[in-house]
C-alpha atoms as a PDB file:
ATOM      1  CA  UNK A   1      97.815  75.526  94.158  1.00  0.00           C
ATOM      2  CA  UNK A   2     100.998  77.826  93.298  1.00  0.00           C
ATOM      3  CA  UNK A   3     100.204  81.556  93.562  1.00  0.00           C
ATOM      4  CA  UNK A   4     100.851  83.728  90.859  1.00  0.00           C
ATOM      5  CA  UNK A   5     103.666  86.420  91.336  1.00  0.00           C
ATOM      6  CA  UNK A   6     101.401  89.335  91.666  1.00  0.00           C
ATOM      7  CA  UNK A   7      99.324  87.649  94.217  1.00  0.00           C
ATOM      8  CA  UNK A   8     102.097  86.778  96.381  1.00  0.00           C
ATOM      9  CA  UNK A   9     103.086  89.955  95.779  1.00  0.00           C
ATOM     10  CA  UNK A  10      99.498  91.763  97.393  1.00  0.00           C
ATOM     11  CA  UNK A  11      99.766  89.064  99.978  1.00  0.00           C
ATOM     12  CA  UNK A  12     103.690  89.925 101.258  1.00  0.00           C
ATOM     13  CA  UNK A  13     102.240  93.950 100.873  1.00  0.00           C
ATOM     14  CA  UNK A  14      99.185  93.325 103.324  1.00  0.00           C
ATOM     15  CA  UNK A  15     101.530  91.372 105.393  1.00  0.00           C
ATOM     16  CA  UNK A  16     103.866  93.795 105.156  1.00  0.00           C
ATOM     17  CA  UNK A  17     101.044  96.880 106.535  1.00  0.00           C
ATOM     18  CA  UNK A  18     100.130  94.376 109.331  1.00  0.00           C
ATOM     19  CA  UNK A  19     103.886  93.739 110.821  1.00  0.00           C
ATOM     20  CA  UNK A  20     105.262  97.190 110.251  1.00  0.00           C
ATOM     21  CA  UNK A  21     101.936  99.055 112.406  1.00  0.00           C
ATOM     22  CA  UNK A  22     103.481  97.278 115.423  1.00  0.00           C
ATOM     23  CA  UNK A  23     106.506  99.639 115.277  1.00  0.00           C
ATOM     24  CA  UNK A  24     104.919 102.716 115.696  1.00  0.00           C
ATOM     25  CA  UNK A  25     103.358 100.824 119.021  1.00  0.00           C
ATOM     26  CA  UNK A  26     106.382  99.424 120.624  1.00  0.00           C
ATOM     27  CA  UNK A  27     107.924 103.060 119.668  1.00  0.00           C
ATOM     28  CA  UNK A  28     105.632 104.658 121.817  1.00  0.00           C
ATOM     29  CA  UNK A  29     106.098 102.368 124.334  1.00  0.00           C
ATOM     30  CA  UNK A  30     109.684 102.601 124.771  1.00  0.00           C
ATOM     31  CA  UNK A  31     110.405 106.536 124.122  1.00  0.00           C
ATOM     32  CA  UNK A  32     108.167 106.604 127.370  1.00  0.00           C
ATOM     33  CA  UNK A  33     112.069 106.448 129.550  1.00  0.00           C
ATOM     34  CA  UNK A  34     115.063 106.707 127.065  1.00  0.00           C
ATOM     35  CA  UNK A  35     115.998 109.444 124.261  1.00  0.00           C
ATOM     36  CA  UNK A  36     115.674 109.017 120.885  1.00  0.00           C
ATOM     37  CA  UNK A  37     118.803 108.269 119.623  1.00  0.00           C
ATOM     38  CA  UNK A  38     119.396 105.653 122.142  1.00  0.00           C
ATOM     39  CA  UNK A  39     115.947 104.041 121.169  1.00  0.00           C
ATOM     40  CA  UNK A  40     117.146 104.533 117.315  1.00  0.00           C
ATOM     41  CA  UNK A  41     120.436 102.600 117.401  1.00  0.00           C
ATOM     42  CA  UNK A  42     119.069  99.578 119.383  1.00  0.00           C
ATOM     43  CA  UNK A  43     116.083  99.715 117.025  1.00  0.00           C
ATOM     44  CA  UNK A  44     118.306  99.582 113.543  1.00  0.00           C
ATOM     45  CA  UNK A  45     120.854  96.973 115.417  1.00  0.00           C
ATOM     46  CA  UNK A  46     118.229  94.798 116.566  1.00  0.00           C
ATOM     47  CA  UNK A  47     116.796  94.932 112.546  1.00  0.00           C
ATOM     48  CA  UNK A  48     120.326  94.558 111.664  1.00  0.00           C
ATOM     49  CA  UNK A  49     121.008  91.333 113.922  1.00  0.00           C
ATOM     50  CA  UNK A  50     117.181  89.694 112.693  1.00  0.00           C
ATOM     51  CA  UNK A  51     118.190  90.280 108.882  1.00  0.00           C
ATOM     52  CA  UNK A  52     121.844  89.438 108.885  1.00  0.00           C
ATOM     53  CA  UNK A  53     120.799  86.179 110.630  1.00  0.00           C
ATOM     54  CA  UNK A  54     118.673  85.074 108.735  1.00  0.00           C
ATOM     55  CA  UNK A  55     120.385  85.988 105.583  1.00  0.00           C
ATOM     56  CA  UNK A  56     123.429  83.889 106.847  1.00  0.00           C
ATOM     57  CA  UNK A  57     121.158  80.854 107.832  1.00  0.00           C
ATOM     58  CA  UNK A  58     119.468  80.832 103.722  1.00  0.00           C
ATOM     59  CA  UNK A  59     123.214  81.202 101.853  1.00  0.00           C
ATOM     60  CA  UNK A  60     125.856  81.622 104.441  1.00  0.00           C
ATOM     61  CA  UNK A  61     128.335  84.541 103.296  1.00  0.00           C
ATOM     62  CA  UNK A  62     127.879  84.017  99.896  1.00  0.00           C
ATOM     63  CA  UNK A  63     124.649  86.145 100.138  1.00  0.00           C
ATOM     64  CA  UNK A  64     126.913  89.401 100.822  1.00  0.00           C
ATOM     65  CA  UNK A  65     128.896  88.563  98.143  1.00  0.00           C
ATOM     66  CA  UNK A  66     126.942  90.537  95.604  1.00  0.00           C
ATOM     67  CA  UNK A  67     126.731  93.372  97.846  1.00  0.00           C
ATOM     68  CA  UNK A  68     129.449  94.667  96.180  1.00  0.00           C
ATOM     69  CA  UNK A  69     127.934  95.186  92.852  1.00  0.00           C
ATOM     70  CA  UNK A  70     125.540  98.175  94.333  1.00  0.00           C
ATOM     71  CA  UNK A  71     127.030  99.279  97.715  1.00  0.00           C
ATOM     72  CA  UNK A  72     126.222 102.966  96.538  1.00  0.00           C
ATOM     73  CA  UNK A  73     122.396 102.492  96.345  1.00  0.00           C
ATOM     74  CA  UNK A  74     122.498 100.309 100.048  1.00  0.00           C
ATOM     75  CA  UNK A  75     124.977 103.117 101.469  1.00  0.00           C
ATOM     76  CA  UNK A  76     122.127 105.724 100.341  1.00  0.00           C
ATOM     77  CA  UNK A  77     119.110 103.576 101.658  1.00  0.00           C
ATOM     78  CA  UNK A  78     121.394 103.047 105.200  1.00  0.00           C
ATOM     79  CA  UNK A  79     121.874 106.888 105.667  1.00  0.00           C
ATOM     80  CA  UNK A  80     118.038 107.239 104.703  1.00  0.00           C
ATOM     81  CA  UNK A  81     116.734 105.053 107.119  1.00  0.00           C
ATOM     82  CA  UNK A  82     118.767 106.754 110.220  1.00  0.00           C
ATOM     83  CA  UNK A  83     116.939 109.937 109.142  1.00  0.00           C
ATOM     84  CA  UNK A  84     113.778 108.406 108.636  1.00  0.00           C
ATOM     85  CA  UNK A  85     113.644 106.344 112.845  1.00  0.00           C
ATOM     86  CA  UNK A  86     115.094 109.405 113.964  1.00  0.00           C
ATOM     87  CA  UNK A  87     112.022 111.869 112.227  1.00  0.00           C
ATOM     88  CA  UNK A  88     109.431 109.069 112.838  1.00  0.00           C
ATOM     89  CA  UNK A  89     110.356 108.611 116.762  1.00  0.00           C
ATOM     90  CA  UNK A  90     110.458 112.120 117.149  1.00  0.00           C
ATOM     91  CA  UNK A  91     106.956 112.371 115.892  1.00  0.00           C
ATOM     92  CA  UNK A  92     105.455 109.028 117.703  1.00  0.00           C
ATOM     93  CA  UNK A  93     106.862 110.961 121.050  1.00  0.00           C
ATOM     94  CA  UNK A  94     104.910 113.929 120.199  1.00  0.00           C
ATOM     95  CA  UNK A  95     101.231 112.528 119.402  1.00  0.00           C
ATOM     96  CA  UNK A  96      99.351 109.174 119.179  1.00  0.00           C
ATOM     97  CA  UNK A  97     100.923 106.378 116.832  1.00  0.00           C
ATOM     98  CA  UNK A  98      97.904 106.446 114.142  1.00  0.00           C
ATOM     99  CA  UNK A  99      98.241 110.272 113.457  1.00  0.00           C
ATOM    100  CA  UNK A 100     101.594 109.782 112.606  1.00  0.00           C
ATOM    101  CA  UNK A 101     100.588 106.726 110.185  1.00  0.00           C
ATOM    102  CA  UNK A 102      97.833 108.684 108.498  1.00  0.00           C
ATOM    103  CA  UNK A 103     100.697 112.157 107.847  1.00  0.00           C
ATOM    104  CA  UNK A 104     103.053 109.367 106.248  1.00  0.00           C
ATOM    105  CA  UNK A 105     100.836 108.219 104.101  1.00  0.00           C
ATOM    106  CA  UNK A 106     101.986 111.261 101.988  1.00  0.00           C
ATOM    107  CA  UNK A 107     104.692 108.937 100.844  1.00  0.00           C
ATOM    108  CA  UNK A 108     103.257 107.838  97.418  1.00  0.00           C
ATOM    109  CA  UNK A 109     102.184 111.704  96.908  1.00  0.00           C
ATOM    110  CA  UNK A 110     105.911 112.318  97.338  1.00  0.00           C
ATOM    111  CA  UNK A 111     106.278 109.852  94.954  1.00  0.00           C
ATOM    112  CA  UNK A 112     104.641 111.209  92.048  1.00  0.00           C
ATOM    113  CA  UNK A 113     106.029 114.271  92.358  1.00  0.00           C
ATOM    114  CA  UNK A 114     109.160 112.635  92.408  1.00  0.00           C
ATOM    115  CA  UNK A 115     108.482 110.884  89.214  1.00  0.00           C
ATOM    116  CA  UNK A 116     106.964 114.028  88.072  1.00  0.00           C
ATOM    117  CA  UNK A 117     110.587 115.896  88.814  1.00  0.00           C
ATOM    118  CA  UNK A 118     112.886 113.580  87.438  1.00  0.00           C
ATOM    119  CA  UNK A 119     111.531 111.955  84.391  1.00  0.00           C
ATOM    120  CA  UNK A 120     109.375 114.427  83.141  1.00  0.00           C
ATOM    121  CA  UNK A 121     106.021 112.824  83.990  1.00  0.00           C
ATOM    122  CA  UNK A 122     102.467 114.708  83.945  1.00  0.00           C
ATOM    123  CA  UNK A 123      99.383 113.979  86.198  1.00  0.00           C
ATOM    124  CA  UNK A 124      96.152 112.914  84.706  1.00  0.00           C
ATOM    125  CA  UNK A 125      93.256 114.126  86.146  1.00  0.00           C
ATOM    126  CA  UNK A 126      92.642 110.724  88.319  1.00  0.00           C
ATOM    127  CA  UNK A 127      95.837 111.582  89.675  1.00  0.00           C
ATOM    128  CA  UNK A 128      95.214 115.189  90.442  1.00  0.00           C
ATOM    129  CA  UNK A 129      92.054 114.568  91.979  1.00  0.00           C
ATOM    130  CA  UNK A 130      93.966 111.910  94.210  1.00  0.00           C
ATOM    131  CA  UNK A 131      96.386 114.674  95.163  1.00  0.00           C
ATOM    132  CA  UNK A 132      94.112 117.102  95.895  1.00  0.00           C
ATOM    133  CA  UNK A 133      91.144 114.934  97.803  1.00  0.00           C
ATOM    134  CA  UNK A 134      94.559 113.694  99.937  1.00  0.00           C
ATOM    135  CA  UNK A 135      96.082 117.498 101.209  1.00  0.00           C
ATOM    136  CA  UNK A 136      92.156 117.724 102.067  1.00  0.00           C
ATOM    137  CA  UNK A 137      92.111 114.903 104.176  1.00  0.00           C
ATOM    138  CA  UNK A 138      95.325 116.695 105.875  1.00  0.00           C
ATOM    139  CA  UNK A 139      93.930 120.158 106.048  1.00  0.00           C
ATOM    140  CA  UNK A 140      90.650 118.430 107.923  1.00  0.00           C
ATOM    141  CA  UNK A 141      92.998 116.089 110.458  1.00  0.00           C
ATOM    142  CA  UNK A 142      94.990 119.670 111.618  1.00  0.00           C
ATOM    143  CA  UNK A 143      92.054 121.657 111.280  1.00  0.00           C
ATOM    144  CA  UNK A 144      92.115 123.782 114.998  1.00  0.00           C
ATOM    145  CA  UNK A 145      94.821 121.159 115.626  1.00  0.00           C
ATOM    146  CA  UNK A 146      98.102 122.354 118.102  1.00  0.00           C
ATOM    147  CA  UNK A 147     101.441 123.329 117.507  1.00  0.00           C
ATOM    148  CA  UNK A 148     102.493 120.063 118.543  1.00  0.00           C
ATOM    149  CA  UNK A 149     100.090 117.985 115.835  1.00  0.00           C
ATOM    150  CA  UNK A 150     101.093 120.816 112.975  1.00  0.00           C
ATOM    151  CA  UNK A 151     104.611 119.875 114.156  1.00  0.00           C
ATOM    152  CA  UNK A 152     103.621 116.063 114.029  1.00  0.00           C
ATOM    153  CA  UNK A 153     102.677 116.994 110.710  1.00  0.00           C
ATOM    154  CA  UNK A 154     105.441 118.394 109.428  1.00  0.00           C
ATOM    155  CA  UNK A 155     108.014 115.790 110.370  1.00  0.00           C
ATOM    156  CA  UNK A 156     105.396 113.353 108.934  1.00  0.00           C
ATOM    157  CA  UNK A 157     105.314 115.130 105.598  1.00  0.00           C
ATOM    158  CA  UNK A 158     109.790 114.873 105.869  1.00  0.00           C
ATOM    159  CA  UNK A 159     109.450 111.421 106.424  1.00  0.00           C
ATOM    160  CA  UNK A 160     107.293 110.585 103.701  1.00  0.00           C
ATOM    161  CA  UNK A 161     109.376 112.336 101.618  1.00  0.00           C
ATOM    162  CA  UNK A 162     112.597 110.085 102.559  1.00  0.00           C
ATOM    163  CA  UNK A 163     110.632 107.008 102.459  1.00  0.00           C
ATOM    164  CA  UNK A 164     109.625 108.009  98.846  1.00  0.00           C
ATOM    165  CA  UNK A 165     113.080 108.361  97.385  1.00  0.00           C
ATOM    166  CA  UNK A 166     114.057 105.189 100.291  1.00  0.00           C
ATOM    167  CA  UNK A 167     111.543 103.182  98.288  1.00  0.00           C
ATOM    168  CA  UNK A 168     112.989 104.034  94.723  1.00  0.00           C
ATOM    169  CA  UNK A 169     116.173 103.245  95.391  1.00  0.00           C
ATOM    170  CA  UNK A 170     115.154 100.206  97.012  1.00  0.00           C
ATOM    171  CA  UNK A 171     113.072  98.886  93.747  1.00  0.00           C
ATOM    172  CA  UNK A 172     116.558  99.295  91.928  1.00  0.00           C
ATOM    173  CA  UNK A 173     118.849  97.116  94.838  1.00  0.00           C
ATOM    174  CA  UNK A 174     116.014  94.841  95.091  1.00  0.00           C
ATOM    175  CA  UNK A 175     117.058  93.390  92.120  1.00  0.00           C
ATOM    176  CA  UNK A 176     120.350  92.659  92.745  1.00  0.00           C
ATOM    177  CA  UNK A 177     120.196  91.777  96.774  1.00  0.00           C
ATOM    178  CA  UNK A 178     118.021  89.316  98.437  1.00  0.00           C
ATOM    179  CA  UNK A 179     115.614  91.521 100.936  1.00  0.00           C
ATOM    180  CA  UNK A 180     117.359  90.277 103.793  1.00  0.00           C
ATOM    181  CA  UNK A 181     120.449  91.347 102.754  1.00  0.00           C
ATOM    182  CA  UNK A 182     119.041  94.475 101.812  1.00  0.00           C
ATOM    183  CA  UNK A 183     117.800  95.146 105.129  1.00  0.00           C
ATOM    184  CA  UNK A 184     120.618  93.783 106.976  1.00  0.00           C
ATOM    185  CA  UNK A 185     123.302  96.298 105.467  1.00  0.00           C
ATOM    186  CA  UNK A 186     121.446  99.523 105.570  1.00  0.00           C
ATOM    187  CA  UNK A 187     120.276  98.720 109.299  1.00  0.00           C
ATOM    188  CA  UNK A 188     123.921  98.463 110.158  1.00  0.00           C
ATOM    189  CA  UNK A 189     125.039 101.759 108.186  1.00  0.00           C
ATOM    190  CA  UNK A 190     122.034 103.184 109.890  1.00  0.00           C
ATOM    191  CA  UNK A 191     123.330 101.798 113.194  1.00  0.00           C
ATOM    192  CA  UNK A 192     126.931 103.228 112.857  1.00  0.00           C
ATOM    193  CA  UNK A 193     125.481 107.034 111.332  1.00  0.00           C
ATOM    194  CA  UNK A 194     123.080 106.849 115.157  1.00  0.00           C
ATOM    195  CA  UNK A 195     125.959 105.273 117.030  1.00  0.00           C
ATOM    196  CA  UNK A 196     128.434 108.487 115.759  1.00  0.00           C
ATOM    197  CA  UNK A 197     125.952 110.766 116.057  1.00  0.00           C
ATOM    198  CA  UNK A 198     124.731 109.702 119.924  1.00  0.00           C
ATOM    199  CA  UNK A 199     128.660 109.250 121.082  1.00  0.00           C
ATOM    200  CA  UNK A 200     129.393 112.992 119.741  1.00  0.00           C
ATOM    201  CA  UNK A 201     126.817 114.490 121.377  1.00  0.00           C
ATOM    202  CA  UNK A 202     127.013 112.690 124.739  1.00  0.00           C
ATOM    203  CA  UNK A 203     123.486 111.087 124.322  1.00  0.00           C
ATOM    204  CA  UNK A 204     123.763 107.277 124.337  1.00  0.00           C
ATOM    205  CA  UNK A 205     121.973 105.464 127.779  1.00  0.00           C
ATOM    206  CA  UNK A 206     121.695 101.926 128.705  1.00  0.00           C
ATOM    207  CA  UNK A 207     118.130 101.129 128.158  1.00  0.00           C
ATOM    208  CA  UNK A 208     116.326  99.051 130.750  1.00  0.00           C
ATOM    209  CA  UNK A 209     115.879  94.782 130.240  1.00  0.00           C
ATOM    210  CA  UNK A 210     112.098  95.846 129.685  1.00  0.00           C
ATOM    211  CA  UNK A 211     112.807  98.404 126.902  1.00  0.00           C
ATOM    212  CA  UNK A 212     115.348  96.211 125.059  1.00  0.00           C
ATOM    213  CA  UNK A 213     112.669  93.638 124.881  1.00  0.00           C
ATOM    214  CA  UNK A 214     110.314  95.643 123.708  1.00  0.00           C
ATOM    215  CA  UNK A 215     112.412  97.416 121.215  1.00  0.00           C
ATOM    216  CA  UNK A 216     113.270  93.550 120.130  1.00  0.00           C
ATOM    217  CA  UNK A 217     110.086  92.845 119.381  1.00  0.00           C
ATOM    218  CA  UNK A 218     109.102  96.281 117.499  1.00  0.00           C
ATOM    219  CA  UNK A 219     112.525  95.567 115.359  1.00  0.00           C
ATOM    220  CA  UNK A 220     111.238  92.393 114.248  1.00  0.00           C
ATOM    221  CA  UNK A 221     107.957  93.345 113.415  1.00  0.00           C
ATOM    222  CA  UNK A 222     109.020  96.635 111.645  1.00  0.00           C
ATOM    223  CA  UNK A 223     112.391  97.120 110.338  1.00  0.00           C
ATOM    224  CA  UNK A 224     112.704  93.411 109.643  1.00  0.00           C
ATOM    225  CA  UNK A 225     109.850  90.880 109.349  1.00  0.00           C
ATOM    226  CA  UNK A 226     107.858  94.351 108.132  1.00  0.00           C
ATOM    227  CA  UNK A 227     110.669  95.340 105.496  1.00  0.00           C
ATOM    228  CA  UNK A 228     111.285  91.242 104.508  1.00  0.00           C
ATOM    229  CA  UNK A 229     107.908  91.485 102.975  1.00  0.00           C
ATOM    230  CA  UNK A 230     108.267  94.867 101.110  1.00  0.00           C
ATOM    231  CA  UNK A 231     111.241  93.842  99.347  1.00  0.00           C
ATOM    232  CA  UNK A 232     109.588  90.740  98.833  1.00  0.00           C
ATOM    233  CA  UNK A 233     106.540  92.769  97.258  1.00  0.00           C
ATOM    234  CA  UNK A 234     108.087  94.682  94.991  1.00  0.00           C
ATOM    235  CA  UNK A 235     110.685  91.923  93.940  1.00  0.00           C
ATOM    236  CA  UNK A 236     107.317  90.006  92.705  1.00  0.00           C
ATOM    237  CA  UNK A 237     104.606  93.158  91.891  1.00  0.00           C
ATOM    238  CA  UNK A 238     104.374  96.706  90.720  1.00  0.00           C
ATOM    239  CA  UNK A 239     105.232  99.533  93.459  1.00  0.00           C
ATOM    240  CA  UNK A 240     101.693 101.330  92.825  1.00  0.00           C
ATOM    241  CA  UNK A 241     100.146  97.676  93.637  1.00  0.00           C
ATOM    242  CA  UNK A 242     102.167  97.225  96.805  1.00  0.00           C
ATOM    243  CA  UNK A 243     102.166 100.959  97.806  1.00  0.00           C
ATOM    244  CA  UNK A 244      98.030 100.923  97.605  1.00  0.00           C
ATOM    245  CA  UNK A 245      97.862  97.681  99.755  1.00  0.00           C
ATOM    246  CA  UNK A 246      99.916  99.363 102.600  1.00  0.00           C
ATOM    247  CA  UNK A 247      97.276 102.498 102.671  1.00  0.00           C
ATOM    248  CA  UNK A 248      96.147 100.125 105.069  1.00  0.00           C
ATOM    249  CA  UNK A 249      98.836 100.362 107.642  1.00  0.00           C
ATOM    250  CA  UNK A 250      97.648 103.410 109.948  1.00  0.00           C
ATOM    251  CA  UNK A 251      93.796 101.400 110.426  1.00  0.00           C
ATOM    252  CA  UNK A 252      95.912  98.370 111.230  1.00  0.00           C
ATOM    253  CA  UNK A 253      98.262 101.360 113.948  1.00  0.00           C
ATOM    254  CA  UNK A 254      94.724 102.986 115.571  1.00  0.00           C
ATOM    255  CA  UNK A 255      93.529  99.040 116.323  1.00  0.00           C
ATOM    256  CA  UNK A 256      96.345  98.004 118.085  1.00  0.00           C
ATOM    257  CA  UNK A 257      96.364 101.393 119.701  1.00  0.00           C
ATOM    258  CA  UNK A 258      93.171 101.097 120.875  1.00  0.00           C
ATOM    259  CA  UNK A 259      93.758  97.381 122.245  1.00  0.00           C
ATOM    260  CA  UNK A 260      97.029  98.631 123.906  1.00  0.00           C
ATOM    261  CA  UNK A 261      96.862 102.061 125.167  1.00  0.00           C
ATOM    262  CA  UNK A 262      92.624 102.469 124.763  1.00  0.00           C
ATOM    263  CA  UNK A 263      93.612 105.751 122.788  1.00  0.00           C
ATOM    264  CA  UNK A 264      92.282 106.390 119.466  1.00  0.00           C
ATOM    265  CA  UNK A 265      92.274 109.276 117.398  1.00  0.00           C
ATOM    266  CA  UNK A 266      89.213 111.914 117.176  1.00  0.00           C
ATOM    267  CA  UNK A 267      86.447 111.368 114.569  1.00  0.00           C
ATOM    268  CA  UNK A 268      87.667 114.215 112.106  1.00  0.00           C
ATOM    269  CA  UNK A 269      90.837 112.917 112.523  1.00  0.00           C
ATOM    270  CA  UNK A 270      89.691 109.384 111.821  1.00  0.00           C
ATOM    271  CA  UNK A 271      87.134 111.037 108.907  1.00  0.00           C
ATOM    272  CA  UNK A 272      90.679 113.002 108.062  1.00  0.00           C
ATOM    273  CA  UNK A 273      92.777 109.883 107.449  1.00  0.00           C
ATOM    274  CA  UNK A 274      90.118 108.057 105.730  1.00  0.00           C
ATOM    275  CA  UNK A 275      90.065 110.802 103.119  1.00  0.00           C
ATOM    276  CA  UNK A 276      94.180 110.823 102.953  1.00  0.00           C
ATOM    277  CA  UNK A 277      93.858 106.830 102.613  1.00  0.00           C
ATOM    278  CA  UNK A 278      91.148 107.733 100.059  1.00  0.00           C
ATOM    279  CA  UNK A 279      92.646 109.915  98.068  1.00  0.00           C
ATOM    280  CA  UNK A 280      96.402 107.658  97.936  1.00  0.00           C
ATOM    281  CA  UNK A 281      94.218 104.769  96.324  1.00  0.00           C
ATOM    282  CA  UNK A 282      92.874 107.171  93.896  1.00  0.00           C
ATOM    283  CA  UNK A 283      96.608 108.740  92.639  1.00  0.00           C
ATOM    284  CA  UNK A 284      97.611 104.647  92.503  1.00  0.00           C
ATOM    285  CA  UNK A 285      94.195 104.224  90.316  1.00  0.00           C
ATOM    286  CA  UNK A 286      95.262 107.170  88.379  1.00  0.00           C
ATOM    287  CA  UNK A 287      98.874 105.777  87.565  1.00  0.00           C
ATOM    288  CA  UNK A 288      97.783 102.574  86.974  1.00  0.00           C
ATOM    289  CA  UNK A 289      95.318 103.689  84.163  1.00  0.00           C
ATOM    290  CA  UNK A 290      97.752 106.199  82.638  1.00  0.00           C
END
């Protein structure tokens, strides 16, 4: 029985929520003994190897050919996605993985706005309701929270943010680029922006065989195998369709959390998320009926 293109399309997002939760984990796991920007340029170059190799293995070089036509928008999601490991490692390092995946979760919110900014789009009251029942589920998560969780916070709300616009310009070189190529490319800009940035400052270590491995495996599962079936989402279905399947991605960070490290977050963080998770699938009900 052949699937119909939306249903792929829900089937790559899900996927897609499931793969990319490993990163957070293997993140956590490896900032434990080298610095960030070490840990960022093996990530994006491990992505970068996993992509480009299997993009060569489908086509051969013809696949880059087209790359060409819209290096501008891949140049833009390359310097993106250094800013967005950087942000997101920074604020794995500072609390558990599943906070983190909850405060990014702001990414579709960021996305209305967005769309609310540049083409002169107005919310309906499903939308507004979304909004608001989601910056409640923050307010509850740092309620009597730290300096280090409102911190957390904070560089989750700058990531979503990046993501949002990352995600927008990827809908546009989706449609020219195979994923793979997609991913391949802007890995290796974001590996040469780290790589600068690390050698200027004095920064870059040799990470151990056991942290290479691991950051391997958290590549492949996140920036590549995750990001292969994004692009493969959106190539096939809406973004609000894809973008309300992968509300599922911090449940699918606090289980394998839990299995790894036996942590899990508290229960008004957990009631906290649920409301942010909540209130995302309401804004994507809300655009989807206006």
């Amino acid at each position: 029985m052949v699937q119909k293109p939306d249903m792929r399309g829900q089937v790559y997002a899900v996927l897609s929520a499931m793969v990319t939760a490993i990163a957070p984990i293997a993140t956590k796991q490896a900032l434990g003994t080298i610095n960030l920007e070490t840990f960022s340029l093996f990530w994006s170059l491990s992505a970068f190897i996993g992509a480009s190799t299997y993009a060569l293995s489908k086509r051969g070089f013809n696949t880059f050919r087209v790359f060409r036509q819209c290096w501008h928008f891949v140049f833009a999601i390359g310097v993106l996605t250094a800013a967005i490991v950087l942000i997101f490692s920074t604020a794995v390092q500072l609390v558990d993985p599943a906070l983190v995946s909850f405060f990014t979760r702001f990414e579709i919110v960021f996305t209305v706005l967005l769309g609310m900014l540049l083409f002169r789009e107005r919310l309906n009251r499903l939308e507004l309701f979304g909004v608001i029942a989601t910056i409640s589920g923050a307010l509850i998560m740092t309620y009597k929270a730290g300096e280090i969780v409102l911190f957390a916070f904070a560089l989750g709300l700058i990531n979503s943010l990046l993501v949002s616009i990352r995600t927008l310009v990827g809908k546009v070189a989706v449609q020219h680029l195979e994923p793979a190529v997609l991913v391949a490319v802007s890995r290796l800009i974001a590996c040469l922006f780290t790589l600068s940035y690390a050698i200027a400052f004095g920064v870059l270590q040799l990470p151990s065989s056991t942290n290479l491995l691991v950051i391997v495996i958290g590549a492949f599962f996140g920036p590549f195998l995750g990001f292969m079936f994004l692009y493969k989402a959106l190539s096939v279905s809406e973004v609000s369709r894809v973008s309300a399947l992968r509300t599922s991605l911090p449940f699918f960070v606090a289980l394998y959390s839990f299995l790894l490290f036996r942590t899990i977050p508290s229960p008004h963080q957990m009631l906290g998320g649920g409301i942010i998770v909540a209130g995302i699938l309401v804004l994507i009900s809300g655009q989807r009926s206006g």
